[in-house]
C-alpha atoms as a PDB file:
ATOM      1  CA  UNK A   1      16.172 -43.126 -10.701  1.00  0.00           C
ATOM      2  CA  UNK A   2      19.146 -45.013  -9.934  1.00  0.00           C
ATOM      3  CA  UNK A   3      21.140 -43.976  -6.732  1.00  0.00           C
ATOM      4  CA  UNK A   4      24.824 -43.495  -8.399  1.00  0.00           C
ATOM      5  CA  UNK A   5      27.365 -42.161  -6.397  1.00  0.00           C
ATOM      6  CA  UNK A   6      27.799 -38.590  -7.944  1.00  0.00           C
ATOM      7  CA  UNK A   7      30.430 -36.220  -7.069  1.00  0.00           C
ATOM      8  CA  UNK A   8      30.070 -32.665  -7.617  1.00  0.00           C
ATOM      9  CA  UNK A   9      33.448 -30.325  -8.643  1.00  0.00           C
ATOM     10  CA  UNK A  10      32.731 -27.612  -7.274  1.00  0.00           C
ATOM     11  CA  UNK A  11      30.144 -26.451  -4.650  1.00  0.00           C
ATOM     12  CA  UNK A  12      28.431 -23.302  -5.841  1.00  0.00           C
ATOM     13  CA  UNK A  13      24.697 -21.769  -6.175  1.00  0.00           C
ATOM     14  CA  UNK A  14      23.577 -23.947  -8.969  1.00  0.00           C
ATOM     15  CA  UNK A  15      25.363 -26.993  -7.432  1.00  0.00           C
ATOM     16  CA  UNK A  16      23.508 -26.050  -4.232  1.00  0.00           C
ATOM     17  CA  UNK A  17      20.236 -26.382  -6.315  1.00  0.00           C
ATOM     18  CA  UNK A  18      21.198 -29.299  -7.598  1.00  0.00           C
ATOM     19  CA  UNK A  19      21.917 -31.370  -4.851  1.00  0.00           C
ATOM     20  CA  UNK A  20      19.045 -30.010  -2.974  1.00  0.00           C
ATOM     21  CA  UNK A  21      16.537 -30.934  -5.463  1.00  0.00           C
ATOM     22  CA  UNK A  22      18.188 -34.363  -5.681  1.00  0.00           C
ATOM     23  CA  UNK A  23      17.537 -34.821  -1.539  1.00  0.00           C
ATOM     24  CA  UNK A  24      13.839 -33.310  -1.739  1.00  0.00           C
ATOM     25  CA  UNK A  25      13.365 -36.029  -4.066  1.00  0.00           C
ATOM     26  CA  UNK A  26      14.829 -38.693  -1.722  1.00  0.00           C
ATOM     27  CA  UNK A  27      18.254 -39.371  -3.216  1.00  0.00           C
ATOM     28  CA  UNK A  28      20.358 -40.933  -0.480  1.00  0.00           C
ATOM     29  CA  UNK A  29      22.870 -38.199   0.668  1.00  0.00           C
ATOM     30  CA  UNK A  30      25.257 -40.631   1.317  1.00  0.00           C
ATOM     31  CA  UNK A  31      25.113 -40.989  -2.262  1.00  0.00           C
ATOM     32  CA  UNK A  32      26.461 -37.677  -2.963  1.00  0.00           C
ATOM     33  CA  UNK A  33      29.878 -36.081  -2.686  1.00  0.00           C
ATOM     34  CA  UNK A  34      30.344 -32.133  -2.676  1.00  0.00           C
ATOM     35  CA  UNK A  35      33.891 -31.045  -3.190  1.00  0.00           C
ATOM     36  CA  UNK A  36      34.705 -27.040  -2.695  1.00  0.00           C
ATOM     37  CA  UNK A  37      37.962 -25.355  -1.306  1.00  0.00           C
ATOM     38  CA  UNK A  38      35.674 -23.215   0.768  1.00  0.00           C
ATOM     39  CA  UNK A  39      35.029 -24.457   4.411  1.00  0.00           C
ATOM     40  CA  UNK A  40      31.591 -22.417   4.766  1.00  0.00           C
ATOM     41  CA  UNK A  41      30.416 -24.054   1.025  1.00  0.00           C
ATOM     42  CA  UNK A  42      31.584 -27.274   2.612  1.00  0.00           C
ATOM     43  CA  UNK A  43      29.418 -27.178   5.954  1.00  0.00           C
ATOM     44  CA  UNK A  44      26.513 -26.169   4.204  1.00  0.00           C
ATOM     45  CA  UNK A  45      26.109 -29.594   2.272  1.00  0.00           C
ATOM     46  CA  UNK A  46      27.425 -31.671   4.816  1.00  0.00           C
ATOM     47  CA  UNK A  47      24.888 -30.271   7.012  1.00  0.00           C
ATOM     48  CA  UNK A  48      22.412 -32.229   5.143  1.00  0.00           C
ATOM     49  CA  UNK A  49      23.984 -35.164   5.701  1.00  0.00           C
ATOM     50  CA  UNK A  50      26.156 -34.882   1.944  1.00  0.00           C
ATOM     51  CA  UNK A  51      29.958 -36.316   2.036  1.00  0.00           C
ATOM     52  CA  UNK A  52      32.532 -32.946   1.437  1.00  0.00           C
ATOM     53  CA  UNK A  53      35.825 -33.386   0.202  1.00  0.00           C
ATOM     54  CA  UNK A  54      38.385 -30.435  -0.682  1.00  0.00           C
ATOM     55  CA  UNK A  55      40.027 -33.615  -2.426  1.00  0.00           C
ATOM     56  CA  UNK A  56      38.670 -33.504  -6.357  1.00  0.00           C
ATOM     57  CA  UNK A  57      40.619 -35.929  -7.420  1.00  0.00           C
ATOM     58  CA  UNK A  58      39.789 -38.941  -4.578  1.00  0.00           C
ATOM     59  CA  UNK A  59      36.505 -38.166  -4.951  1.00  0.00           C
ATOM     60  CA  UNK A  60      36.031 -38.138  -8.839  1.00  0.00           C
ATOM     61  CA  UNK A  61      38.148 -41.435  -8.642  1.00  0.00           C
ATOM     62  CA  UNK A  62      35.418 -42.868  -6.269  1.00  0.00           C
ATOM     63  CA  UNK A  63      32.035 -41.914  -8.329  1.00  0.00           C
ATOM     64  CA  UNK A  64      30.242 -43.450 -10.620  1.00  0.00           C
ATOM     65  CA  UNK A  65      28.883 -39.709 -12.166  1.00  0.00           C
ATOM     66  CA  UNK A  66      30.676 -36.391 -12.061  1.00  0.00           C
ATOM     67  CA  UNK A  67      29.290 -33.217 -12.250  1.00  0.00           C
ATOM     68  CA  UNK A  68      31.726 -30.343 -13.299  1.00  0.00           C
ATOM     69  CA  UNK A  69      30.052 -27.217 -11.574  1.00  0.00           C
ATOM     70  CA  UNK A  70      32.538 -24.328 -12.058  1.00  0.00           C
ATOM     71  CA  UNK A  71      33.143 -21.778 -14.013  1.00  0.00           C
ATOM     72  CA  UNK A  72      34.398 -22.028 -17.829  1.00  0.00           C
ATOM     73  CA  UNK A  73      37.380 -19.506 -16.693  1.00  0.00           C
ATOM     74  CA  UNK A  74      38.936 -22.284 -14.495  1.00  0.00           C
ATOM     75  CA  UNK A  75      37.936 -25.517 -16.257  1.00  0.00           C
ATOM     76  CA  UNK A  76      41.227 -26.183 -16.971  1.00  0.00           C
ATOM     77  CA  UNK A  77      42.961 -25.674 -14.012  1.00  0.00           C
ATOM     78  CA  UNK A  78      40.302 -27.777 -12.376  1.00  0.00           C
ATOM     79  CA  UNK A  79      40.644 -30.452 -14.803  1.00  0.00           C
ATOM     80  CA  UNK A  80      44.087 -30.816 -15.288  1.00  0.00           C
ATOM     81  CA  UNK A  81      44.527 -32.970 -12.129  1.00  0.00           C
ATOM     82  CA  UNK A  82      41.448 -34.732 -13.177  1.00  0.00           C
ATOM     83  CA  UNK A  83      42.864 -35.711 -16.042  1.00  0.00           C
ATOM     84  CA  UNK A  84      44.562 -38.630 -13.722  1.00  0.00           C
ATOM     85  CA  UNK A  85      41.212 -40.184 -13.150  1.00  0.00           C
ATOM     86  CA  UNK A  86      39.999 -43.386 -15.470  1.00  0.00           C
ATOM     87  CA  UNK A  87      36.638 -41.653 -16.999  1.00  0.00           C
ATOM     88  CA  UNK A  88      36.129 -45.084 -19.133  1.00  0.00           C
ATOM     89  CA  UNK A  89      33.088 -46.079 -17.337  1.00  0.00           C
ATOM     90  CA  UNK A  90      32.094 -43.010 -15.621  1.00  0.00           C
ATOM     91  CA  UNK A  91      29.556 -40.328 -16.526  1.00  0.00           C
ATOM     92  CA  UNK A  92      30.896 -36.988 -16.832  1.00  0.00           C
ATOM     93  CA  UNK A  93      28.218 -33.873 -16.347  1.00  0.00           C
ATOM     94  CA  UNK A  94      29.336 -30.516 -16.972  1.00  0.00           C
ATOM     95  CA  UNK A  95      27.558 -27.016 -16.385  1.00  0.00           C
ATOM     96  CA  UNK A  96      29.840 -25.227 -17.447  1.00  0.00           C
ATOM     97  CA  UNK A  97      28.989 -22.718 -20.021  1.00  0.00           C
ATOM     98  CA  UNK A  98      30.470 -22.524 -23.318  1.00  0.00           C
ATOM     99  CA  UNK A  99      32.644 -25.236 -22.403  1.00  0.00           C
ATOM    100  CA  UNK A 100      32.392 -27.742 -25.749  1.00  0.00           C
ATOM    101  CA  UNK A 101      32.673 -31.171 -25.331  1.00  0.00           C
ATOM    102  CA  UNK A 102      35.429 -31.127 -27.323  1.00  0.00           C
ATOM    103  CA  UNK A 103      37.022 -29.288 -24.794  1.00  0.00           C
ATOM    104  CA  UNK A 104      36.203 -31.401 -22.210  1.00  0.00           C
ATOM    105  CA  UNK A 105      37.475 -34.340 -24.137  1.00  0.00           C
ATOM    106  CA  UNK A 106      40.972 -32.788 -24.399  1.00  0.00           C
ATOM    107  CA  UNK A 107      41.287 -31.860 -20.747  1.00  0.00           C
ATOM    108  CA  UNK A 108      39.924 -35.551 -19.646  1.00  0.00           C
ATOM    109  CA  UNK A 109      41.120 -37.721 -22.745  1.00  0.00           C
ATOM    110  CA  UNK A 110      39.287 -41.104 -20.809  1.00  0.00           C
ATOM    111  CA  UNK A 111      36.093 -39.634 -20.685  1.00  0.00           C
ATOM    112  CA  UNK A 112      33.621 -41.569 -22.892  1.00  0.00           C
ATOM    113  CA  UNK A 113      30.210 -40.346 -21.897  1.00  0.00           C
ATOM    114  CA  UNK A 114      29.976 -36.693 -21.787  1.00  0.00           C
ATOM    115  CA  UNK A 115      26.708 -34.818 -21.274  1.00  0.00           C
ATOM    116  CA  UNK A 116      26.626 -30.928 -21.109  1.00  0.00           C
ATOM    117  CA  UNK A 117      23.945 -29.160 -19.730  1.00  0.00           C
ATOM    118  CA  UNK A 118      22.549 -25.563 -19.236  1.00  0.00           C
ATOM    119  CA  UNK A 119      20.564 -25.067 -16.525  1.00  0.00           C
ATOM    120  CA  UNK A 120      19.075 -21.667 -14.907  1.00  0.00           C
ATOM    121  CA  UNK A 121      18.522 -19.750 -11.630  1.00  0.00           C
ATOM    122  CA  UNK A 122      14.952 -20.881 -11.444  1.00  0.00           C
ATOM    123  CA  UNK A 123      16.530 -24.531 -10.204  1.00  0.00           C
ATOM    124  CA  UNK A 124      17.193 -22.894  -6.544  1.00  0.00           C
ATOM    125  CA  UNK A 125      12.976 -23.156  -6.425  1.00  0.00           C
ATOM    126  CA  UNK A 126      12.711 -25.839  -8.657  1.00  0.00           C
ATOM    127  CA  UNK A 127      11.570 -24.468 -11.666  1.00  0.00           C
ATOM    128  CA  UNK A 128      14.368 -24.747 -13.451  1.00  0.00           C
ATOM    129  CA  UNK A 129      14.245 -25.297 -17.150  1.00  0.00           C
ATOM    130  CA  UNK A 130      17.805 -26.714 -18.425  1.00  0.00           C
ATOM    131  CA  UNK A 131      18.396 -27.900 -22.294  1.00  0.00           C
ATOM    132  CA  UNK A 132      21.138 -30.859 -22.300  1.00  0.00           C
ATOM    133  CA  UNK A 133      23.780 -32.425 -24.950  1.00  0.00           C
ATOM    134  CA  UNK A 134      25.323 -35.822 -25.589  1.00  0.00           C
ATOM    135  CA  UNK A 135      26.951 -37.576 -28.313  1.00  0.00           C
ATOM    136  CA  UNK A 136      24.460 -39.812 -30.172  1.00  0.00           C
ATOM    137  CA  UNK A 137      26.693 -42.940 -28.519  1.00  0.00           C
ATOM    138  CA  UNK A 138      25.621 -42.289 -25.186  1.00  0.00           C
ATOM    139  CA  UNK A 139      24.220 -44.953 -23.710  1.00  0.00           C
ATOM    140  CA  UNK A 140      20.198 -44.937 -22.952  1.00  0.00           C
ATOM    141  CA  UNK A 141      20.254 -45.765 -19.329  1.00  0.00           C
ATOM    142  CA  UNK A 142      23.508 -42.760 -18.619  1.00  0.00           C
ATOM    143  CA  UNK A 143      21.353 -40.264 -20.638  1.00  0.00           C
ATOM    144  CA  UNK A 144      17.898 -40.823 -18.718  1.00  0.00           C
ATOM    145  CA  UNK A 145      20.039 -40.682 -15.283  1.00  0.00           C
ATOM    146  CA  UNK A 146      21.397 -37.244 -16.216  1.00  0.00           C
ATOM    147  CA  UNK A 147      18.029 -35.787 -17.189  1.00  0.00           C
ATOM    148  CA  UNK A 148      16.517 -37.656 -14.108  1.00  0.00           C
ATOM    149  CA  UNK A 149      19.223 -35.810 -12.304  1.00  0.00           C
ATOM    150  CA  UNK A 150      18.111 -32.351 -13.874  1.00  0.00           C
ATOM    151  CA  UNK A 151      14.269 -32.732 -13.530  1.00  0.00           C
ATOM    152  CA  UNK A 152      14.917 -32.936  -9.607  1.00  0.00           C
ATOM    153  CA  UNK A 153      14.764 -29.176 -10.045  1.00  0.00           C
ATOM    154  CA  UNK A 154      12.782 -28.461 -12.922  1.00  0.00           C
ATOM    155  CA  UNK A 155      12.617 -29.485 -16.226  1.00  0.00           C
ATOM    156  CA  UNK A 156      14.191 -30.348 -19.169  1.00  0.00           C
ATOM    157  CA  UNK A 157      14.928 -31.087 -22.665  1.00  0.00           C
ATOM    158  CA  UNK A 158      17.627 -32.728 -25.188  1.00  0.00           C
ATOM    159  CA  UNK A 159      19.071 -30.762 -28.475  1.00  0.00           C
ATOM    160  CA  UNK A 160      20.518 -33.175 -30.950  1.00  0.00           C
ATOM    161  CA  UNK A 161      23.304 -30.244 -32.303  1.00  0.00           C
ATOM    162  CA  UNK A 162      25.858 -29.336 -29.778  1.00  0.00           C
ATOM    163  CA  UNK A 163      25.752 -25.565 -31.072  1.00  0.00           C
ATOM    164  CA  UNK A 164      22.024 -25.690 -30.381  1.00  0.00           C
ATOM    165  CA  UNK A 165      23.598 -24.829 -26.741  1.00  0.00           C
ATOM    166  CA  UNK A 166      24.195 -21.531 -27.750  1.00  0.00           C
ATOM    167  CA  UNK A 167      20.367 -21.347 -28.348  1.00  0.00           C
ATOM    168  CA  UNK A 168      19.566 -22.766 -24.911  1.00  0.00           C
ATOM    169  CA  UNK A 169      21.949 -20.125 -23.301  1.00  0.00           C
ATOM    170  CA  UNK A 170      19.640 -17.255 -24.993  1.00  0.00           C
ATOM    171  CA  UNK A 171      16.326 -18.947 -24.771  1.00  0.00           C
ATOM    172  CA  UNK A 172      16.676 -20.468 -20.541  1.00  0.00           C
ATOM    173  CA  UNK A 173      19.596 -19.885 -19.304  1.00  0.00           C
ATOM    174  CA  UNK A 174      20.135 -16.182 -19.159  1.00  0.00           C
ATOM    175  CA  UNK A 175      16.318 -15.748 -19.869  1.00  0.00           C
ATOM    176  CA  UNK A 176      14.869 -15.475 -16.268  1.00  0.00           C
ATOM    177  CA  UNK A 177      17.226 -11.907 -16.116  1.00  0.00           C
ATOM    178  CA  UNK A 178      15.064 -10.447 -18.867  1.00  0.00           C
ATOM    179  CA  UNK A 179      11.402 -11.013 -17.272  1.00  0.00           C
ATOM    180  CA  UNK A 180      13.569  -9.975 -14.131  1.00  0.00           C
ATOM    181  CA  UNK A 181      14.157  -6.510 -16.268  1.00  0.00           C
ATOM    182  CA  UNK A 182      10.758  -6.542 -17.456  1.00  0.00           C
ATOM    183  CA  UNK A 183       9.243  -6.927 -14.030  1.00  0.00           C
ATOM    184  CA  UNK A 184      11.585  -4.342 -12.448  1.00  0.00           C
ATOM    185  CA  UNK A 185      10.602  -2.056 -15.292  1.00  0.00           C
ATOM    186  CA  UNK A 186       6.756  -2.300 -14.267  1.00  0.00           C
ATOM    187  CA  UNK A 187       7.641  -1.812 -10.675  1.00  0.00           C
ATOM    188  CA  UNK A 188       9.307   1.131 -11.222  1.00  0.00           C
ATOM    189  CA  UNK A 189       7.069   2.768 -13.499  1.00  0.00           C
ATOM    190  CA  UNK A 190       4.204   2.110 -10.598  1.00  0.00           C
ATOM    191  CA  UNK A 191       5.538   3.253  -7.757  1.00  0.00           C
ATOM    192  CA  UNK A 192       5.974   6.757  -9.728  1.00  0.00           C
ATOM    193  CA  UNK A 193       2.471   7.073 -10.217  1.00  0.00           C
ATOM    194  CA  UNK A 194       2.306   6.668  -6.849  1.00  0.00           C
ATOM    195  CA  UNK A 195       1.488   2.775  -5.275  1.00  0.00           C
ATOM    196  CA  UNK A 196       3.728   1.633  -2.832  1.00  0.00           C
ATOM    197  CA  UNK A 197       7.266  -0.383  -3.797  1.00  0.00           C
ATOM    198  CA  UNK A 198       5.577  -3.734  -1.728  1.00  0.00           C
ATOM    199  CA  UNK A 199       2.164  -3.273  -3.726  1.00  0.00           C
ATOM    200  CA  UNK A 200       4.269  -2.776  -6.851  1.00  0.00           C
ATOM    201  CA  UNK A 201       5.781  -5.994  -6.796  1.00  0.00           C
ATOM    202  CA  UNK A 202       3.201  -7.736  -5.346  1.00  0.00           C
ATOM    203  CA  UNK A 203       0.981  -7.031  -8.682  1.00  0.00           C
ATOM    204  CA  UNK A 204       3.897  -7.744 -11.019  1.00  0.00           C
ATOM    205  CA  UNK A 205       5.355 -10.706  -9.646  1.00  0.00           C
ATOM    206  CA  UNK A 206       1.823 -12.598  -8.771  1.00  0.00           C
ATOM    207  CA  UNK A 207       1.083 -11.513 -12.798  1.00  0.00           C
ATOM    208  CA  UNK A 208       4.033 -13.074 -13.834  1.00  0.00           C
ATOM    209  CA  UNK A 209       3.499 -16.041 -11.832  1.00  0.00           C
ATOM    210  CA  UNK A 210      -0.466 -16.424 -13.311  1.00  0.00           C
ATOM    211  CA  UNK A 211       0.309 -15.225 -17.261  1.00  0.00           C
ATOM    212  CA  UNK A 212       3.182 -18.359 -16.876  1.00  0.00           C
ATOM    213  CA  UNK A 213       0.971 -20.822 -15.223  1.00  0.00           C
ATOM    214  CA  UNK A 214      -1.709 -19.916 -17.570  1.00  0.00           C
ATOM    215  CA  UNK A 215       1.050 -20.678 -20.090  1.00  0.00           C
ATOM    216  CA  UNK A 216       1.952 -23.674 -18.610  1.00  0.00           C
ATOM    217  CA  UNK A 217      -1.199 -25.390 -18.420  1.00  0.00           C
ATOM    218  CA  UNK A 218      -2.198 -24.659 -21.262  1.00  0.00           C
ATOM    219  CA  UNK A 219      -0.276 -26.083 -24.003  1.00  0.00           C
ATOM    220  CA  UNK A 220      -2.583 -26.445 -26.700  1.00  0.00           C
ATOM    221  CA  UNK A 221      -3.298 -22.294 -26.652  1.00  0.00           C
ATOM    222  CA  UNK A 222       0.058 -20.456 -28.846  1.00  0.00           C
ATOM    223  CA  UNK A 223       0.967 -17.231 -26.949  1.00  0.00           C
ATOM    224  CA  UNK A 224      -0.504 -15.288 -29.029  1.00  0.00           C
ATOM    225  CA  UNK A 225      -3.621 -16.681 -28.465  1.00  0.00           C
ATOM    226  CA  UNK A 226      -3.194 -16.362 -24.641  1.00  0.00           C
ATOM    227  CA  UNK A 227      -2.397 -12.348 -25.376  1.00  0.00           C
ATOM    228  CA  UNK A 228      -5.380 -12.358 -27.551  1.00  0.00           C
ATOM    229  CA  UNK A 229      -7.636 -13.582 -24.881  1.00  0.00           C
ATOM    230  CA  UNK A 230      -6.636 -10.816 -22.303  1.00  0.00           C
ATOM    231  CA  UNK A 231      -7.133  -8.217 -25.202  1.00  0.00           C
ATOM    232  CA  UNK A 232     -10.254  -6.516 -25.771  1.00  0.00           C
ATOM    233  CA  UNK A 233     -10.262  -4.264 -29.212  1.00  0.00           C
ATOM    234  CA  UNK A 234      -9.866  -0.412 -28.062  1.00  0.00           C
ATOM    235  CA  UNK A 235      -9.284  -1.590 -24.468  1.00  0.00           C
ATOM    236  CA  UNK A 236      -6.855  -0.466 -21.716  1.00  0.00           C
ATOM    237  CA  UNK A 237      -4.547  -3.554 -23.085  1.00  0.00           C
ATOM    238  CA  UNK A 238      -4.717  -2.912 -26.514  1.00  0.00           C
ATOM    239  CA  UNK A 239      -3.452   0.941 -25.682  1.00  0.00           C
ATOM    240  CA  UNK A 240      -0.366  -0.833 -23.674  1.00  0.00           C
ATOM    241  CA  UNK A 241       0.461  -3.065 -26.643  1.00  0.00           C
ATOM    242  CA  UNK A 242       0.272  -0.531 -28.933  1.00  0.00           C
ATOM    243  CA  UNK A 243       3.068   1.048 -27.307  1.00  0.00           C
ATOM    244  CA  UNK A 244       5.057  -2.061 -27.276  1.00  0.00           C
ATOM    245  CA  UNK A 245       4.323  -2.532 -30.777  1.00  0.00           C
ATOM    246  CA  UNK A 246       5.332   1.292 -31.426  1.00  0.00           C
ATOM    247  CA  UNK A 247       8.672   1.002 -30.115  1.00  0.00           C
ATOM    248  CA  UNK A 248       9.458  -2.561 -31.693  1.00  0.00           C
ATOM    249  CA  UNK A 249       9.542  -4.920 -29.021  1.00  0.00           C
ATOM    250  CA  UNK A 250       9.827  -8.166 -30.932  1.00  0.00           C
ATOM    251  CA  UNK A 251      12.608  -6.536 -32.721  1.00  0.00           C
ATOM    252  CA  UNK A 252      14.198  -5.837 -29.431  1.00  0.00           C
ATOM    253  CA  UNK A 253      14.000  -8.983 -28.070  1.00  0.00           C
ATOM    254  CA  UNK A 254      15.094 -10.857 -31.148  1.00  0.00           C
ATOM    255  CA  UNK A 255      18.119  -8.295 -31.199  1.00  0.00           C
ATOM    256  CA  UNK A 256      18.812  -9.535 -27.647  1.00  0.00           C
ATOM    257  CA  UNK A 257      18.796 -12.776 -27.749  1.00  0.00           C
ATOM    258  CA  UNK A 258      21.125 -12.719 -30.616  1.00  0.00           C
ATOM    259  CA  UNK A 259      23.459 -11.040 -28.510  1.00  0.00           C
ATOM    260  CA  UNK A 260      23.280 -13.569 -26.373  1.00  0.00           C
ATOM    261  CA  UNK A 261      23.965 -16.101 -28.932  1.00  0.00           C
ATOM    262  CA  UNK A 262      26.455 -14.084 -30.389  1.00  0.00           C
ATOM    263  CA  UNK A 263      28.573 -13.608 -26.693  1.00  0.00           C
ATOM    264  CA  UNK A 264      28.092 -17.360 -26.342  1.00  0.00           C
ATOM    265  CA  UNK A 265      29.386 -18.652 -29.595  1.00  0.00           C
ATOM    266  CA  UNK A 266      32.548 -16.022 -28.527  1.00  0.00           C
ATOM    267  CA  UNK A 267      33.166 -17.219 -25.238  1.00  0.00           C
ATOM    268  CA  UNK A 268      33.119 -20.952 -26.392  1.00  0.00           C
ATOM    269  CA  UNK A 269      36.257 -19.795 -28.130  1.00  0.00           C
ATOM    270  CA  UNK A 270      38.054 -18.439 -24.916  1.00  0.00           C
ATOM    271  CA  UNK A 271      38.177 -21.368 -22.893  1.00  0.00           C
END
């Protein structure tokens, strides 16, 4: 991976994950510039060795890469300043959701090389899964240095429609909060039949963990195969299912996630 100089807008949570990923995988913090108004934000990169700025503009004029990690609500306020910068030659990374890059090309008219990603809470442990966008005219070498930049905390994958965003919103980003649900649900309905609140979790989360390792290493086997195998016919998990079944979950989630869709596609318009 090449050792740009990035600087991130903004120093938040999934910054945070970002950048520590990126040292854990031995990019040179010297390398990296953090810019938040927030003193406390500030110390807490710079005590691993990261450059801090409250200066977005100097430092966006110095980097090869920016990273815009704030919130949609105040991309343009953020931007507007930014706007001053010469983007020609510079790689421009935003998380923000439901930003388009149209959008982004209006607030930064110079910038060429736009990538937009969505990444998720699982990238503070990195497992985070994040789906990315560019224009087809991206250069090859800018587009493997922002996935590059991504897999330090997890992985990641490339949709060739910009509104296919929408999708990854539903399908990673806001998806760990629904096995969070799920989980909670099963933790709750244990502890009133009586085990403990630390056994409780300690049996859901460490079957999460194994059902999505199993998963994970093994490709080749569909989910429904991987259900199949833990089901016996007229066992104790075929009387669970049925109940799912019984109360449509599939239609449920599919409901859901279209939802999600739905509030993304709505909030694309907003900002």
């Amino acid at each position: 991976m090449q050792h740009k100089l990035i600087a991130f807008i903004g120093g938040g949570n999934m910054a945070q994950a970002i950048v520590f990923g990126l040292l854990k995988k031995g990019y040179p913090a010297q390398q990296i510039i953090v810019c938040d108004p927030n003193q406390d934000r500030r110390d807490i990169f710079a005590a691993q060795g990261v450059q801090v700025s409250d200066d977005n503009l100097a430092a966006a004029t110095r980097a090869e890469a920016v990273l815009l990690a704030v919130k949609p609500q105040v991309i343009g306020a953020v931007c507007a300043p930014l706007s001053a910068v010469n983007f020609a030659d510079k790689l421009l990374i935003s998380i923000a959701a439901a930003v388009p890059v149209a959008r982004l090309q209006a607030l930064l008219p110079g910038a060429r090389h736009i990538v937009r990603v969505m990444p998720n809470t699982p990238a503070f442990v990195s497992a985070g899964m994040a789906g990315l966008f560019a224009e087809p005219n991206l250069p090859q070498p800018l587009k493997a240095f922002a996935q590059e930049l991504l897999n330090a905390v997890g992985k990641s994958c490339w949709v060739e429609k910009e509104s296919d965003m929408h999708l990854i919103t539903a399908a990673s980003g806001s998806s760990p909060a629904y096995f969070f649900l799920f989980m909670e649900a099963m933790q709750n309905a244990l502890t009133e039949m009586g085990l403990t609140e630390t056994d409780a979790r300690l049996l859901v989360q460490q079957s999460a963990f194994g059902a999505a390792k199993m998963a994970a290493e093994n490709p080749a086997l569909s989910f429904a195969r991987l259900r199949q195998n833990v089901t016996s016919k007229g066992g104790t998990t075929a009387a669970a299912l049925a109940v799912f079944t019984q109360h449509d979950l599939e239609q449920t989630v599919q409901q859901a996630i279209q939802a999600c869709v739905q509030r993304s596609q709505e909030m694309e318009k907003l900002f």
